[in-house]
N, C-alpha and C. Protein backbone atom coordinates (compact mmCIF):
# COMPACT_ATOMS: atom_id res chain seq x y z
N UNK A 1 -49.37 21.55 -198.37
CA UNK A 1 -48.17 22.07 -199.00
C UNK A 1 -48.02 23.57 -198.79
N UNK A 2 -49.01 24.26 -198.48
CA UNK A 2 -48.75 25.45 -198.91
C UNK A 2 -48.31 26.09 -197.09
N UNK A 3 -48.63 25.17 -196.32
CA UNK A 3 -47.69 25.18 -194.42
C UNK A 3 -46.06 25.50 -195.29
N UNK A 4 -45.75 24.45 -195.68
CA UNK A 4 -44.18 24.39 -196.06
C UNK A 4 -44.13 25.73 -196.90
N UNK A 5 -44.74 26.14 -197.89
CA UNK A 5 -44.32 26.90 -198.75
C UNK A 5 -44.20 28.20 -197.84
N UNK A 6 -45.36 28.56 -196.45
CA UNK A 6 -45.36 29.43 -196.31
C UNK A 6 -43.84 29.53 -194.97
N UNK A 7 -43.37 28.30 -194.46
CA UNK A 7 -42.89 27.99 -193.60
C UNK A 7 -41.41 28.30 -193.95
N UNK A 8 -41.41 27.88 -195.89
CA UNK A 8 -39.80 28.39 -196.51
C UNK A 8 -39.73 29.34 -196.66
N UNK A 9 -40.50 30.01 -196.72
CA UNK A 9 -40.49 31.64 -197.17
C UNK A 9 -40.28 32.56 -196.08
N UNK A 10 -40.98 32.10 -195.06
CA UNK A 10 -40.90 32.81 -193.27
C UNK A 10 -38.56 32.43 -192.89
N UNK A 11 -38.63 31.29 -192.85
CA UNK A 11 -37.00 30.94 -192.85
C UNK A 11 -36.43 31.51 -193.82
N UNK A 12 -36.62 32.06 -194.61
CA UNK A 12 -35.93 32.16 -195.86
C UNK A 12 -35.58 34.00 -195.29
N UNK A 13 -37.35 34.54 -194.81
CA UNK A 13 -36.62 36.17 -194.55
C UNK A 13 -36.07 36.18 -193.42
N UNK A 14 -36.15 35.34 -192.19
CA UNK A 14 -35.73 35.61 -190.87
C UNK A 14 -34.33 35.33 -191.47
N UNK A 15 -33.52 34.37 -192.32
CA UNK A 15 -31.94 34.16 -192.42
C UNK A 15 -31.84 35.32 -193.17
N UNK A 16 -32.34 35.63 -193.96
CA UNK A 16 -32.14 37.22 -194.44
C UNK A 16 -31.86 38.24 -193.45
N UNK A 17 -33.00 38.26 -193.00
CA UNK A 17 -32.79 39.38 -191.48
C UNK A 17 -31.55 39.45 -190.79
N UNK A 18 -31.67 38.13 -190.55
CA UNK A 18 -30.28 37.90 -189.57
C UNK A 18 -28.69 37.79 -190.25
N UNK A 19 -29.15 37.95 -191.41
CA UNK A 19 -27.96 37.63 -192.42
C UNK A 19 -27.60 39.21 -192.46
N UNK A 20 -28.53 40.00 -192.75
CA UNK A 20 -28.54 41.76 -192.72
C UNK A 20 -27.83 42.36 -191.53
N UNK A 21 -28.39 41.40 -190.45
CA UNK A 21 -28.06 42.19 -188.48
C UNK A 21 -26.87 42.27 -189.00
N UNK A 22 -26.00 40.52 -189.37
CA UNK A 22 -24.53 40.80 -189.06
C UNK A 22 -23.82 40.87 -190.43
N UNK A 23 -24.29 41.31 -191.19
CA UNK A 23 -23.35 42.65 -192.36
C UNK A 23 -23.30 44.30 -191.41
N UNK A 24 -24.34 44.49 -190.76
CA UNK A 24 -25.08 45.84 -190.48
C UNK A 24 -23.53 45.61 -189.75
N UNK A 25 -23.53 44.87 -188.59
CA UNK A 25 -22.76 44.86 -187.44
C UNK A 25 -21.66 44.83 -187.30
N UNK A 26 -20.71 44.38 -188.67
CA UNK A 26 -19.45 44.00 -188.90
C UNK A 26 -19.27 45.58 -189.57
N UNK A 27 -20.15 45.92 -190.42
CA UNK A 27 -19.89 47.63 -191.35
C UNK A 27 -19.48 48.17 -190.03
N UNK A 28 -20.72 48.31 -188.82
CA UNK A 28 -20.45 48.94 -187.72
C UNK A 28 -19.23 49.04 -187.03
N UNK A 29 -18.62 47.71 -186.79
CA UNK A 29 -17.39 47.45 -186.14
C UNK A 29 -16.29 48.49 -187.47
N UNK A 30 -16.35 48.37 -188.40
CA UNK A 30 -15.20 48.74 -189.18
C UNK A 30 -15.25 50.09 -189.16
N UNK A 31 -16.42 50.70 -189.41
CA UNK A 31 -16.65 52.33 -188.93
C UNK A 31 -15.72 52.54 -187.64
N UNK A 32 -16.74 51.71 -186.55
CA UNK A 32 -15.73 52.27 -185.24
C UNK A 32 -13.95 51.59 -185.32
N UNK A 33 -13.64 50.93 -185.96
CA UNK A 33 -12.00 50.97 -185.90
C UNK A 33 -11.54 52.16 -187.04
N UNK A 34 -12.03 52.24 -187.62
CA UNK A 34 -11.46 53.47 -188.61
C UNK A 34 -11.79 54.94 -187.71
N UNK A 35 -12.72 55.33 -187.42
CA UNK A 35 -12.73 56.57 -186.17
C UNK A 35 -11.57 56.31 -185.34
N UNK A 36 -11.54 54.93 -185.16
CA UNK A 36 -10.49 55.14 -183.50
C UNK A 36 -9.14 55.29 -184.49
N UNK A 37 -8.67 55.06 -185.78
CA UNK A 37 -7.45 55.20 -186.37
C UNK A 37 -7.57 56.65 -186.20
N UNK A 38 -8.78 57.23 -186.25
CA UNK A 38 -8.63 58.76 -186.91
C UNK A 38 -7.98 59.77 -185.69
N UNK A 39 -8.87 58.69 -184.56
CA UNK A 39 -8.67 59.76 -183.29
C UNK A 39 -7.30 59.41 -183.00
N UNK A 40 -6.45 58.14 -182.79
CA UNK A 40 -5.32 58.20 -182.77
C UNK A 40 -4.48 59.30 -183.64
N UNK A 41 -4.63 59.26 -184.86
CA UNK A 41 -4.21 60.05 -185.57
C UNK A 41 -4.07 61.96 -185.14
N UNK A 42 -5.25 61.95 -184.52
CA UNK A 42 -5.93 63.68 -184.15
C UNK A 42 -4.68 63.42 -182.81
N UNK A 43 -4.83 62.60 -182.23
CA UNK A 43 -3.71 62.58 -180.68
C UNK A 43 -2.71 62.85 -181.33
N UNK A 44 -1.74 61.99 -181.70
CA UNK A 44 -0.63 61.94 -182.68
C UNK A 44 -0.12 63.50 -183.43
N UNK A 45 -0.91 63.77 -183.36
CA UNK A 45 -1.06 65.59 -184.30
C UNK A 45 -1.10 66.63 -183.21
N UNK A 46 -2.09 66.27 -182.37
CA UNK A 46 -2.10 67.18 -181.15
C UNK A 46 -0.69 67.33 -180.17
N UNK A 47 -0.26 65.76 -180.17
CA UNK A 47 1.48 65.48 -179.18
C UNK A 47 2.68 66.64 -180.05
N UNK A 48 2.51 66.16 -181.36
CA UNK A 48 3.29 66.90 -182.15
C UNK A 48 3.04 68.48 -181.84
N UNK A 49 2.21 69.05 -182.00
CA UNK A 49 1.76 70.21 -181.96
C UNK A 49 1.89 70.77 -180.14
N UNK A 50 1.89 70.39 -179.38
CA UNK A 50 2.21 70.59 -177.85
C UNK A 50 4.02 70.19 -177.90
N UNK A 51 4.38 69.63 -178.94
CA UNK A 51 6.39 69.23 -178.10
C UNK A 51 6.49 70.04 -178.75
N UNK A 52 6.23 70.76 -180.04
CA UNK A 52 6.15 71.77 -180.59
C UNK A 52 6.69 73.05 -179.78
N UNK A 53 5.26 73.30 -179.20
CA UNK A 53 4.76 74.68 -178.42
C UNK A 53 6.09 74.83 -177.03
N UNK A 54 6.35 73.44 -177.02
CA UNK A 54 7.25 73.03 -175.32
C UNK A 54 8.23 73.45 -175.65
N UNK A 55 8.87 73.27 -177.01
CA UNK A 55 10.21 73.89 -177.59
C UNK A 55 10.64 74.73 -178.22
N UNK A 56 9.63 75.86 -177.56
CA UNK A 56 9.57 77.34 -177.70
C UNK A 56 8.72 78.32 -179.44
N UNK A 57 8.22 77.02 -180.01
CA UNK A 57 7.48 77.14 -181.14
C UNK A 57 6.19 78.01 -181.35
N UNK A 58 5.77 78.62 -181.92
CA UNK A 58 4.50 78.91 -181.47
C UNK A 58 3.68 78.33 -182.98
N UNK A 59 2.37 77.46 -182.10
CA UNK A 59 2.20 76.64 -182.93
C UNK A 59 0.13 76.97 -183.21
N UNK A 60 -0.04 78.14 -182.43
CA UNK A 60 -1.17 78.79 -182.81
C UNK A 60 -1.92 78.00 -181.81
N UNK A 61 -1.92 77.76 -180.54
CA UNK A 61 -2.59 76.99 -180.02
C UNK A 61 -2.43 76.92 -178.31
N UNK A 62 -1.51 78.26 -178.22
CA UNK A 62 -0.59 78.47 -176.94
C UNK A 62 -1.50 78.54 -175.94
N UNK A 63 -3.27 79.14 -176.06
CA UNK A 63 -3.99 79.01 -174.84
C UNK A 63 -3.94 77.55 -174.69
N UNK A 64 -4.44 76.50 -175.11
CA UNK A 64 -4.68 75.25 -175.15
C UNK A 64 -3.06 74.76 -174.55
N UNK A 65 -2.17 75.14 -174.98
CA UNK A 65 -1.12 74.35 -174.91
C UNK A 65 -0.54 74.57 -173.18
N UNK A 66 -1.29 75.99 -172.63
CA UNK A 66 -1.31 76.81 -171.54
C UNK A 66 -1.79 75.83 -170.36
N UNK A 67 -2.72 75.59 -170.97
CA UNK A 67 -3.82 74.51 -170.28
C UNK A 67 -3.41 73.25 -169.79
N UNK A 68 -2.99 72.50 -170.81
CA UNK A 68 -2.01 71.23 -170.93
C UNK A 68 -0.74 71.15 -169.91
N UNK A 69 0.12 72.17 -169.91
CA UNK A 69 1.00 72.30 -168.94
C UNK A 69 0.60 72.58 -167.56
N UNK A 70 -0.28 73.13 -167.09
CA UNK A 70 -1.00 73.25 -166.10
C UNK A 70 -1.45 72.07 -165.41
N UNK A 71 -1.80 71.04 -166.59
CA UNK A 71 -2.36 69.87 -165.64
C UNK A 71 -1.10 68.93 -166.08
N UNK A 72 -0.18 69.28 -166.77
CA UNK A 72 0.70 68.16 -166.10
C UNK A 72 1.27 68.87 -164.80
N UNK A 73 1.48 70.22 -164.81
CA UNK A 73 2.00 70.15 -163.24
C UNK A 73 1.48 69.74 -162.27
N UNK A 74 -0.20 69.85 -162.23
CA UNK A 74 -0.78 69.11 -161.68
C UNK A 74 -0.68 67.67 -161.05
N UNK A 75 -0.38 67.21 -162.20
CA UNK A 75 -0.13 65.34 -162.61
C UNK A 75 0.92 65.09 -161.72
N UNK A 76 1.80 66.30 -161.86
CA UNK A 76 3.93 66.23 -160.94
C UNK A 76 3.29 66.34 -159.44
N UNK A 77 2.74 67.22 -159.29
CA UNK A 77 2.47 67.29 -157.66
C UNK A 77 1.43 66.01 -157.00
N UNK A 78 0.82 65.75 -158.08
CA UNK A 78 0.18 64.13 -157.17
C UNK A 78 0.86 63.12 -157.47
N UNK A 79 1.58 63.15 -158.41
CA UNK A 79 2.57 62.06 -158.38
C UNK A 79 3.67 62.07 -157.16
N UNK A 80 4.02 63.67 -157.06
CA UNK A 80 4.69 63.57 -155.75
C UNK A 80 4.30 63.52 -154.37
N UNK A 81 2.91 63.33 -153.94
CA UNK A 81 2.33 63.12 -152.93
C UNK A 81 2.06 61.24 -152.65
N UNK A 82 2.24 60.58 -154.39
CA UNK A 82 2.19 59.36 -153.78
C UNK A 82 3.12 58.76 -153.31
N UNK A 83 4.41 59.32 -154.08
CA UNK A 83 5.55 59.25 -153.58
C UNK A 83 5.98 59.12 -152.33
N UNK A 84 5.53 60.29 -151.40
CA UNK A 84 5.91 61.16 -150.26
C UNK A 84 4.76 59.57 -149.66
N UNK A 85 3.70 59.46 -150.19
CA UNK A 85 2.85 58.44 -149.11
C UNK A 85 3.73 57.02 -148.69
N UNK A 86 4.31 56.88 -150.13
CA UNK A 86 4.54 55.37 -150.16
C UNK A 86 5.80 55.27 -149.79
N UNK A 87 6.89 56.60 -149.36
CA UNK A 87 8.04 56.66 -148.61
C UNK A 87 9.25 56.39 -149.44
N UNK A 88 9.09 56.21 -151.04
CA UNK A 88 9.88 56.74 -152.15
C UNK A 88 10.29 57.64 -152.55
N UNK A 89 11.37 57.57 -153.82
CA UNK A 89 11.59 58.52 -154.87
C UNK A 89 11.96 57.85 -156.26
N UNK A 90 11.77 58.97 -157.11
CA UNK A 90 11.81 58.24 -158.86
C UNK A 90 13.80 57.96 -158.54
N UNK A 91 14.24 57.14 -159.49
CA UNK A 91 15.74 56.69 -159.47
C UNK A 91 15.82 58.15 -160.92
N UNK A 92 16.52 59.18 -160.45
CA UNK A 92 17.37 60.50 -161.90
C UNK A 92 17.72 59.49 -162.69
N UNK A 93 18.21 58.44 -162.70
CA UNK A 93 18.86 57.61 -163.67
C UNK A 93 17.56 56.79 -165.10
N UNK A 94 16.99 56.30 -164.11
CA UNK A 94 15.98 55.19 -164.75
C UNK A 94 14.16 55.55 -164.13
N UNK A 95 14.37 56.59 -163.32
CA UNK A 95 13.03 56.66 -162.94
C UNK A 95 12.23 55.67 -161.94
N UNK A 96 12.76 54.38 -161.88
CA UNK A 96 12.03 53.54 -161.05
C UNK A 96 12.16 53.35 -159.49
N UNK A 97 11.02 53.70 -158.80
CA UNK A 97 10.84 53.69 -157.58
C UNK A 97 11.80 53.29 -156.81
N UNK A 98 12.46 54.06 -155.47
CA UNK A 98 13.44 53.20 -154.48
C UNK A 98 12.97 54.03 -153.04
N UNK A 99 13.68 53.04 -152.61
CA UNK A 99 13.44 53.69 -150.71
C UNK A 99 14.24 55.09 -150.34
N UNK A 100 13.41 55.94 -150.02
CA UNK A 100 14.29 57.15 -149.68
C UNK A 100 16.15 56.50 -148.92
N UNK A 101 16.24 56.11 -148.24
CA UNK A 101 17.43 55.21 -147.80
C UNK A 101 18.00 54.43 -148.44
N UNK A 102 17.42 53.92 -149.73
CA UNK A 102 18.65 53.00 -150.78
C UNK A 102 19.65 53.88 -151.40
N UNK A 103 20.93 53.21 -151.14
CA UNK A 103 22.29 54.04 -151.77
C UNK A 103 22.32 53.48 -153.46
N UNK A 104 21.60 52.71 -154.16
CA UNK A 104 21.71 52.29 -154.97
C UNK A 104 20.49 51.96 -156.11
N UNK A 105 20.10 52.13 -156.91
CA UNK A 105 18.93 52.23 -157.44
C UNK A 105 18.93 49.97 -157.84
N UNK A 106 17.97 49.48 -157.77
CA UNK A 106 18.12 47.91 -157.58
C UNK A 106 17.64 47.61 -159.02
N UNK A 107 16.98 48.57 -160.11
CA UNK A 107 16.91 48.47 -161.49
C UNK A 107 18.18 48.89 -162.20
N UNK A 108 18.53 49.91 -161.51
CA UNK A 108 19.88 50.03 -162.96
C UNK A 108 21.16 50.41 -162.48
N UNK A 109 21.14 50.04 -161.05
CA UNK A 109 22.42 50.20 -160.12
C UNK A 109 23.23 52.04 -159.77
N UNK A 110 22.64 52.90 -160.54
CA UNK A 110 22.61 54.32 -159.93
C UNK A 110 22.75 54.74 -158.65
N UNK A 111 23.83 55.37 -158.56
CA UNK A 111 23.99 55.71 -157.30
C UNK A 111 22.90 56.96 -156.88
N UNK A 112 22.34 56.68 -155.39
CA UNK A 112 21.51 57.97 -154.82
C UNK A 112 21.60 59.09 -154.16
């Protein structure tokens, strides 16, 4: 008897244990979705704070915001090199890709 007694007691802490892993693991998961609300949130604050600065604001942050514009121009000139590769342009109207030679944009009918 005392195999079994010691055999319920061994099952008894390993479902404990394992009963602990996944409380531990689910707390864990909820930590990391609440950070990622937060960091959305910090983005969300930061966008505000840069359309801000873009619309002549000064929002205490103008080196940083200095920075930011820099690499979107960045972003404009390789966007316009894929362009130039792939023998496109954005449609002024709707933005979506057409053949340097289309008279007509084929998403929103814009003339080119």
């Amino acid at each position: 008897m005392a195999f079994m007694d010691d055999l319920k007691k061994f099952t008894s802490k390993v479902a404990k244990k394992t009963g602990d892993t996944v409380e531990v693991s689910k707390l864990n998961m909820s930590i990391s979705q609440e950070r990622s609300k937060i960091n959305k949130l910090y983005s969300e604050i930061g966008k505000a704070a840069y359309e801000e600065y873009k619309a002549g604001n000064d929002v205490g942050f103008t080196d940083k915001c200095e920075v930011i514009a820099e690499h979107e121009a960045t972003i404009e000139q390789l966007q316009q090199k894929i362009l130039e590769i792939k023998n496109v342009k954005n449609c002024p109207s709707c933005g979506a890709e057409v053949g340097l030679e289309t008279g007509f944009c084929p998403q929103c009918g814009a003339k080119q």
